[in-house]
PDB file of N, CA and C in Angstrom:
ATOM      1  N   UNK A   1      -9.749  16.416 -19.631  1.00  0.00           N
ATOM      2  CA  UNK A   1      -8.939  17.026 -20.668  1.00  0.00           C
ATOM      3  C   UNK A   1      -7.700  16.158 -20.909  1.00  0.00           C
ATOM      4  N   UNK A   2      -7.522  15.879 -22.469  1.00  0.00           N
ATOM      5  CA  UNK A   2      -6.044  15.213 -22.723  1.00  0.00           C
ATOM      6  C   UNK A   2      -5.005  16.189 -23.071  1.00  0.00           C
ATOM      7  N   UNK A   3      -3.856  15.560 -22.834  1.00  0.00           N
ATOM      8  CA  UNK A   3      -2.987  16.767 -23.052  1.00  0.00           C
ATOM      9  C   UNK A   3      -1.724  15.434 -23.551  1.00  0.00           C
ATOM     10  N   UNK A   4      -0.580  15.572 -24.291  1.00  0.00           N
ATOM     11  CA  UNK A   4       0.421  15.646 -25.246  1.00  0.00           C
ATOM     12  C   UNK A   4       1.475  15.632 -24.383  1.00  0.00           C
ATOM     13  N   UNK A   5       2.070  14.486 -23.438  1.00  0.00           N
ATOM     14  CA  UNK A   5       3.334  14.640 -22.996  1.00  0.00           C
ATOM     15  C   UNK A   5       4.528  14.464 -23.903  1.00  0.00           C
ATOM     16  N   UNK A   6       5.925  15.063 -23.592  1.00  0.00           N
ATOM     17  CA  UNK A   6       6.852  13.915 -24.467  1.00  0.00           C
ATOM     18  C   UNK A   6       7.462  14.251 -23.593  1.00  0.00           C
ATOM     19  N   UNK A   7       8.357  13.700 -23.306  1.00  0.00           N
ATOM     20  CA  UNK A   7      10.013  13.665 -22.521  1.00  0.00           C
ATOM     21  C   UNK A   7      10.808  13.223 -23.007  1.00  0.00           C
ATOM     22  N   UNK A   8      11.748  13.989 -23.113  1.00  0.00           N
ATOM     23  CA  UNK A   8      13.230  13.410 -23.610  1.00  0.00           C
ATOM     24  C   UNK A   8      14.322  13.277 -22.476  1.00  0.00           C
ATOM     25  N   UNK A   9      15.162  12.583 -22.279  1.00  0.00           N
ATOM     26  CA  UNK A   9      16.325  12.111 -21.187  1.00  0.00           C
ATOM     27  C   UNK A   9      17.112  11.060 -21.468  1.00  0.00           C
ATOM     28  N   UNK A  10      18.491  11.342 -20.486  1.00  0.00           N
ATOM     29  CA  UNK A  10      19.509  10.583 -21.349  1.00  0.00           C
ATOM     30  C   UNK A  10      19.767   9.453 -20.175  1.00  0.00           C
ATOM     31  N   UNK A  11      19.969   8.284 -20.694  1.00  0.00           N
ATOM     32  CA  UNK A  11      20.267   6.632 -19.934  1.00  0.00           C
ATOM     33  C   UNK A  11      21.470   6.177 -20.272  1.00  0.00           C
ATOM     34  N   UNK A  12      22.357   6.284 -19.761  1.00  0.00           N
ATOM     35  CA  UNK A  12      23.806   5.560 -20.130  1.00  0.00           C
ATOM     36  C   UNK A  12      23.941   5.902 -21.735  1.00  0.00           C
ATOM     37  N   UNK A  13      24.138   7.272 -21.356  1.00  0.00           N
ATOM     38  CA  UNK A  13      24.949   8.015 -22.542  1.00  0.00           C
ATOM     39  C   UNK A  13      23.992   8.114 -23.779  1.00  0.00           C
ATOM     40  N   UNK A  14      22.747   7.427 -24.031  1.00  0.00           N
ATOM     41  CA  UNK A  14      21.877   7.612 -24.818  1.00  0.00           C
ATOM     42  C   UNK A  14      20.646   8.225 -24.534  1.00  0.00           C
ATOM     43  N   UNK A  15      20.406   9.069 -25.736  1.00  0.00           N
ATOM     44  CA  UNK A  15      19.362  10.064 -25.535  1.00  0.00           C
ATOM     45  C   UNK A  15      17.845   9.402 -25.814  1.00  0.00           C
ATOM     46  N   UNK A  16      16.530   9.739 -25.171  1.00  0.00           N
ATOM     47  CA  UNK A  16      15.634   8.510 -25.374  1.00  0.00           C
ATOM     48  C   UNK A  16      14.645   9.996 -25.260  1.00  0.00           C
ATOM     49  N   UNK A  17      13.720   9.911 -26.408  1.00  0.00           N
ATOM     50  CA  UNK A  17      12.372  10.373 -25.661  1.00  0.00           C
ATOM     51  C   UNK A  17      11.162   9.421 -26.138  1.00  0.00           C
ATOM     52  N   UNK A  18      10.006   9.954 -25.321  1.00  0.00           N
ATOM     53  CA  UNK A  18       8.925   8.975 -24.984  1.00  0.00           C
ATOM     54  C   UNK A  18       7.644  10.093 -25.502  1.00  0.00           C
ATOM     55  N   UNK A  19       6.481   9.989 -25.565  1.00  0.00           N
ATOM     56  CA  UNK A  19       5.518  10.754 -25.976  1.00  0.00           C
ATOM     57  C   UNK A  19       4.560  10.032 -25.681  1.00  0.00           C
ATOM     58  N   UNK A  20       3.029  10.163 -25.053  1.00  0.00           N
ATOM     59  CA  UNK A  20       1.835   9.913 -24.944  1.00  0.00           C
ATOM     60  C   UNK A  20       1.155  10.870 -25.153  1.00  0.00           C
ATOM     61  N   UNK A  21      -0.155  10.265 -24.829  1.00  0.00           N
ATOM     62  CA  UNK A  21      -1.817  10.749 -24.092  1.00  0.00           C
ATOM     63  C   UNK A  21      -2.174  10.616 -23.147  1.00  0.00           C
ATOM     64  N   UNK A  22      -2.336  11.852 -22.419  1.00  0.00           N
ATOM     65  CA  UNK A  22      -2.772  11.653 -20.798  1.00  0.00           C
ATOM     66  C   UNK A  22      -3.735  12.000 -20.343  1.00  0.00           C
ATOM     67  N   UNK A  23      -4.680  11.692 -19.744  1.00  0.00           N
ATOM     68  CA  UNK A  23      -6.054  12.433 -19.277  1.00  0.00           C
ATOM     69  C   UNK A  23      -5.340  13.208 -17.705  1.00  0.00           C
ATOM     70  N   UNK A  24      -5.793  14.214 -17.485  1.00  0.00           N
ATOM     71  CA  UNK A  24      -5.474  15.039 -16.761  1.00  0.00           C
ATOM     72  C   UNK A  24      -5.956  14.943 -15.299  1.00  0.00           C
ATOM     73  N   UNK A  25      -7.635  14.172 -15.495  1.00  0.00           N
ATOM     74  CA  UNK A  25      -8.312  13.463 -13.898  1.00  0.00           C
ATOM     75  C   UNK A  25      -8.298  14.811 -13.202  1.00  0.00           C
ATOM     76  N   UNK A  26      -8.014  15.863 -13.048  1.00  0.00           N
ATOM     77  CA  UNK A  26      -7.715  16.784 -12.039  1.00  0.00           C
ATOM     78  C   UNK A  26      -6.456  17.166 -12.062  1.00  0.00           C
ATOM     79  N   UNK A  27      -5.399  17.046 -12.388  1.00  0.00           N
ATOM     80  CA  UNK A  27      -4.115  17.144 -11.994  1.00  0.00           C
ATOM     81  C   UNK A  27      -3.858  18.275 -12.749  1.00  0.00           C
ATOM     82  N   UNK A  28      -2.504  18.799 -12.079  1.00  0.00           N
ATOM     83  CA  UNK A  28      -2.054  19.597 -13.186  1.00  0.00           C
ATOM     84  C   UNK A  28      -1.016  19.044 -14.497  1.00  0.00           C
ATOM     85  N   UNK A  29      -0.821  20.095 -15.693  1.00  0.00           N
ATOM     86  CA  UNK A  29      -0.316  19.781 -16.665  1.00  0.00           C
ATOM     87  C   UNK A  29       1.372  18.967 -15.849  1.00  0.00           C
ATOM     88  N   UNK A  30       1.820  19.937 -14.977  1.00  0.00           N
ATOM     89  CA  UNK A  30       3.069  19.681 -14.139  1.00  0.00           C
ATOM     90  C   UNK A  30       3.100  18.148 -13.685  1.00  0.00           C
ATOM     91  N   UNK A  31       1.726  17.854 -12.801  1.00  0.00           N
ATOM     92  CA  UNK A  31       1.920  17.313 -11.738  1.00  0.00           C
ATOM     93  C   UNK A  31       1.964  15.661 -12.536  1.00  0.00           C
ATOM     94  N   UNK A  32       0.780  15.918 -13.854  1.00  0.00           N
ATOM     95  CA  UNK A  32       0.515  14.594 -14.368  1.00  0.00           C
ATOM     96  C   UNK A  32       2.308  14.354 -14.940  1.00  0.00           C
ATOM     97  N   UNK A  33       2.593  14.887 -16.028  1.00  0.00           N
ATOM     98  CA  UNK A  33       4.470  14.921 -16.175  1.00  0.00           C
ATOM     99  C   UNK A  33       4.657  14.242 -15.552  1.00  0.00           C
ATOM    100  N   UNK A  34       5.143  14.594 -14.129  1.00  0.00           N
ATOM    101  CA  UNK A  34       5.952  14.199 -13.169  1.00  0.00           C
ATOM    102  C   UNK A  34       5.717  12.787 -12.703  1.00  0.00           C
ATOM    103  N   UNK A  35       4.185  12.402 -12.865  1.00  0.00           N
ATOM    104  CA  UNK A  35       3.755  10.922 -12.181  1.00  0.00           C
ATOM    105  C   UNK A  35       4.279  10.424 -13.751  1.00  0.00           C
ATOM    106  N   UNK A  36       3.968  10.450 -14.600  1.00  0.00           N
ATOM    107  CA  UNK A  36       4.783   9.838 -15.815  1.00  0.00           C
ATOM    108  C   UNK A  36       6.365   9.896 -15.663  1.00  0.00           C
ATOM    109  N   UNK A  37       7.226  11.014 -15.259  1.00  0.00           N
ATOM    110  CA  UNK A  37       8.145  10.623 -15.110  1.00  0.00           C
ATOM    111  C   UNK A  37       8.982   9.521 -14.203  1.00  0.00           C
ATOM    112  N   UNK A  38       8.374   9.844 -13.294  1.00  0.00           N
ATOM    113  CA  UNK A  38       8.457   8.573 -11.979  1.00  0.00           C
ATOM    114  C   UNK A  38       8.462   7.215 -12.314  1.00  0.00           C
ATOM    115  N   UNK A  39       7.481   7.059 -13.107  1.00  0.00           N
ATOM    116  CA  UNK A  39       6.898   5.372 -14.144  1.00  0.00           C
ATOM    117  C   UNK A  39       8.625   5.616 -14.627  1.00  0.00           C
ATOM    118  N   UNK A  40       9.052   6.392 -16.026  1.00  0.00           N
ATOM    119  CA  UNK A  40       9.658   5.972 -16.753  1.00  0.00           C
ATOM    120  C   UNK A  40      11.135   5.514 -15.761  1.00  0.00           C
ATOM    121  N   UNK A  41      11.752   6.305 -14.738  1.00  0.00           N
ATOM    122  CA  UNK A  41      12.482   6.027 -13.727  1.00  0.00           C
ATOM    123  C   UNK A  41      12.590   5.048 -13.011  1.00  0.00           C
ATOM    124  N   UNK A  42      11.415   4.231 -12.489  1.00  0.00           N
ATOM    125  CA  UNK A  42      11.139   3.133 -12.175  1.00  0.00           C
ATOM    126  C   UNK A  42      11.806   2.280 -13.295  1.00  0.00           C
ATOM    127  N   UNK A  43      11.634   2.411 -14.222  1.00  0.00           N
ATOM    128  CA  UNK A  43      11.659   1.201 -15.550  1.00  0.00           C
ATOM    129  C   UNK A  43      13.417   1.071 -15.951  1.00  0.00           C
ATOM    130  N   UNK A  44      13.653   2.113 -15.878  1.00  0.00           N
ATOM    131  CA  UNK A  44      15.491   2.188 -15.936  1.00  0.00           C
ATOM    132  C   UNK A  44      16.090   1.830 -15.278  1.00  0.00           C
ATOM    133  N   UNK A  45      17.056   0.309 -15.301  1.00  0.00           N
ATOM    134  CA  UNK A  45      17.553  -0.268 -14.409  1.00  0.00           C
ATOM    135  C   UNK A  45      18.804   0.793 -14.213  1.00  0.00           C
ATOM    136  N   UNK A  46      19.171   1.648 -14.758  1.00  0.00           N
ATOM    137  CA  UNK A  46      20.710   2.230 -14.776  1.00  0.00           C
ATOM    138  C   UNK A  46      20.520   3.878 -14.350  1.00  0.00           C
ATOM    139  N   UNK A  47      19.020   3.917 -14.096  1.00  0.00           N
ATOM    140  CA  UNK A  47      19.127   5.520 -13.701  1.00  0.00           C
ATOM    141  C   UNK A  47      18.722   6.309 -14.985  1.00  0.00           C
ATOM    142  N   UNK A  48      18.117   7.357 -15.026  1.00  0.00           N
ATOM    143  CA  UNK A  48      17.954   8.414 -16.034  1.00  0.00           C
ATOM    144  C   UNK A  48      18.258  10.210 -15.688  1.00  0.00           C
ATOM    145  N   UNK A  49      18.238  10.733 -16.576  1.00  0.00           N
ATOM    146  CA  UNK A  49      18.338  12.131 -16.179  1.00  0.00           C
ATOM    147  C   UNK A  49      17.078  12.519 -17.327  1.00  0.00           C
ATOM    148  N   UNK A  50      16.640  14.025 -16.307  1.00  0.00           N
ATOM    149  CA  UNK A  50      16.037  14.483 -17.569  1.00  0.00           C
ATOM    150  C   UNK A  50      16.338  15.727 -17.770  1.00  0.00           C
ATOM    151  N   UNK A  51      16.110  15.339 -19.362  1.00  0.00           N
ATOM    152  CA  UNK A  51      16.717  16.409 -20.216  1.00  0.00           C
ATOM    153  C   UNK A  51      15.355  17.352 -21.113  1.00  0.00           C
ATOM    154  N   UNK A  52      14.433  17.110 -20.982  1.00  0.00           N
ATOM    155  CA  UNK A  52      13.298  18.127 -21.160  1.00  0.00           C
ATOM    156  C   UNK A  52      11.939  17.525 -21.228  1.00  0.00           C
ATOM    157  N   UNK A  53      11.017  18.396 -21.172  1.00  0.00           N
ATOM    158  CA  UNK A  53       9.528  17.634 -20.725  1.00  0.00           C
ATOM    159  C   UNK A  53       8.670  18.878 -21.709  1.00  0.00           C
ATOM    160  N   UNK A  54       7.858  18.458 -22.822  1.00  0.00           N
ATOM    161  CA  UNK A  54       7.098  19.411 -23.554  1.00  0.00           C
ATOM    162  C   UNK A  54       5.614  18.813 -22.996  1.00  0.00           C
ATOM    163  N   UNK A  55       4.929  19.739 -22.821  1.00  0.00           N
ATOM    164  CA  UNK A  55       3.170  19.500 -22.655  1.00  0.00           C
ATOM    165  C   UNK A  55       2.400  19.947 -23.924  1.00  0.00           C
ATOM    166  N   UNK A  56       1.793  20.105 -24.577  1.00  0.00           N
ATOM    167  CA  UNK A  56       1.413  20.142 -26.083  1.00  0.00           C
ATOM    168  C   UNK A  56       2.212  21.034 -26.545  1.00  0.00           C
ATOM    169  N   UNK A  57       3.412  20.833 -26.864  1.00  0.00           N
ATOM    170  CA  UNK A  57       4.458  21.991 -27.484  1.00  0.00           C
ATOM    171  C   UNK A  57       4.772  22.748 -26.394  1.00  0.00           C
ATOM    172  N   UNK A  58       4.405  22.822 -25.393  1.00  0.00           N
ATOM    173  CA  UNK A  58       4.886  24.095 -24.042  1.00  0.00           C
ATOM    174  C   UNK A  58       6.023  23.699 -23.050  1.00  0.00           C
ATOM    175  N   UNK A  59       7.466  24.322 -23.412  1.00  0.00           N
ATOM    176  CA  UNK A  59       8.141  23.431 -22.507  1.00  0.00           C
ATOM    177  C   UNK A  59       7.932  24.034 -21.244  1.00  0.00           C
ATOM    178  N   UNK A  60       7.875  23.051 -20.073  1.00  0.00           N
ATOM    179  CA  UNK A  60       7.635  22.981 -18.835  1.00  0.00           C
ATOM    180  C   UNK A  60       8.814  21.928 -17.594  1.00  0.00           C
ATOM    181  N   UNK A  61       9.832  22.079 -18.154  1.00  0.00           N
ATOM    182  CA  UNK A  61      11.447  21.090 -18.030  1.00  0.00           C
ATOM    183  C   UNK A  61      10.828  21.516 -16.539  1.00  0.00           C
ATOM    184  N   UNK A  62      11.474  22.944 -16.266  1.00  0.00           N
ATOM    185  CA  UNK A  62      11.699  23.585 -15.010  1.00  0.00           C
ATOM    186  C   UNK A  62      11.080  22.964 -14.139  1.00  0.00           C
ATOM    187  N   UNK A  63       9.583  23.490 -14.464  1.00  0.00           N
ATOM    188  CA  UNK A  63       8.332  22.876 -13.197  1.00  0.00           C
ATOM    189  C   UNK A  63       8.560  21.688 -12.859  1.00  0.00           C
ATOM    190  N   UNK A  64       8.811  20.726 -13.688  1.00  0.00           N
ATOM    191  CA  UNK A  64       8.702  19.467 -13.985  1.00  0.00           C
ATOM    192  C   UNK A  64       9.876  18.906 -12.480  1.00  0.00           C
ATOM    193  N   UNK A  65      11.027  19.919 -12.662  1.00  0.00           N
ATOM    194  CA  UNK A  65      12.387  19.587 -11.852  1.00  0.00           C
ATOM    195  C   UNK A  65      12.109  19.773 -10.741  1.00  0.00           C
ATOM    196  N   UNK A  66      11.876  21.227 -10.713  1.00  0.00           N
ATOM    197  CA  UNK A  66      11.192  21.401  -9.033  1.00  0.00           C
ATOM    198  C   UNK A  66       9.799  20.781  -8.250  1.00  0.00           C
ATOM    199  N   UNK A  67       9.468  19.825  -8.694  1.00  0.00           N
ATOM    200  CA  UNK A  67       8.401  18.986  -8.120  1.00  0.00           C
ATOM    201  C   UNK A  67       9.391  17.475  -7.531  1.00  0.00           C
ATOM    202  N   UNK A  68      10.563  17.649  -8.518  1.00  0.00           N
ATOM    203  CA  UNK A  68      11.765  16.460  -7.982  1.00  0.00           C
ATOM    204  C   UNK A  68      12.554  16.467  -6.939  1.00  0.00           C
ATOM    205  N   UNK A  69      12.200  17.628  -6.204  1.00  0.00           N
ATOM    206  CA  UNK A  69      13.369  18.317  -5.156  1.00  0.00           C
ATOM    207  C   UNK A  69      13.176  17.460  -3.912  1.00  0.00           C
TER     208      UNK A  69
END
C-alpha cells in the first residue's frame, strides 16, 4: 500500500515542507513518517524541528513525536 507523506518543519528560521510516495512494506502509517523523518534530519546540517506530518490528509504530528522520545 502507498500512502501520501508531507512534512512541514522549520530550519534556521525557515519553514520547509517536503511531500512523497511511500510504500508501506509492512510498516505503519506512523512508523514509515518517522524513518522519512530521520532521512530529512540527517540531511540538515543546522538541525530541524518539526512542525507537522500529514499522511493522506490525516494529521498524525503527535504519533509522529512520540516515536522521537
Amino acid at each position: 500500500m502507498k500512502v501520501l507523506i508531507q512534512i512541514s518543519y522549520i530550519s534556521r528560521d525557515n519553514n520547509v515542507m517536503r511531500r512523497g510516495s511511500f510504500q508501506l512494506n509492512g510498516r505503519t502509517k506512523e512508523k514509515a513518517a518517522f524513518d522519512w523523518w530521520k532521512e530529512i534530519r540527517r540531511e540538515m546540517p543546522f538541525g530541524a524541528d518539526l512542525d507537522q506530518v500529514l499522511v493522506d490528509g490525516e494529521d498524525i504530528t503527535d504519533l509522529v513525536k512520540e516515536l522521537d522520545l
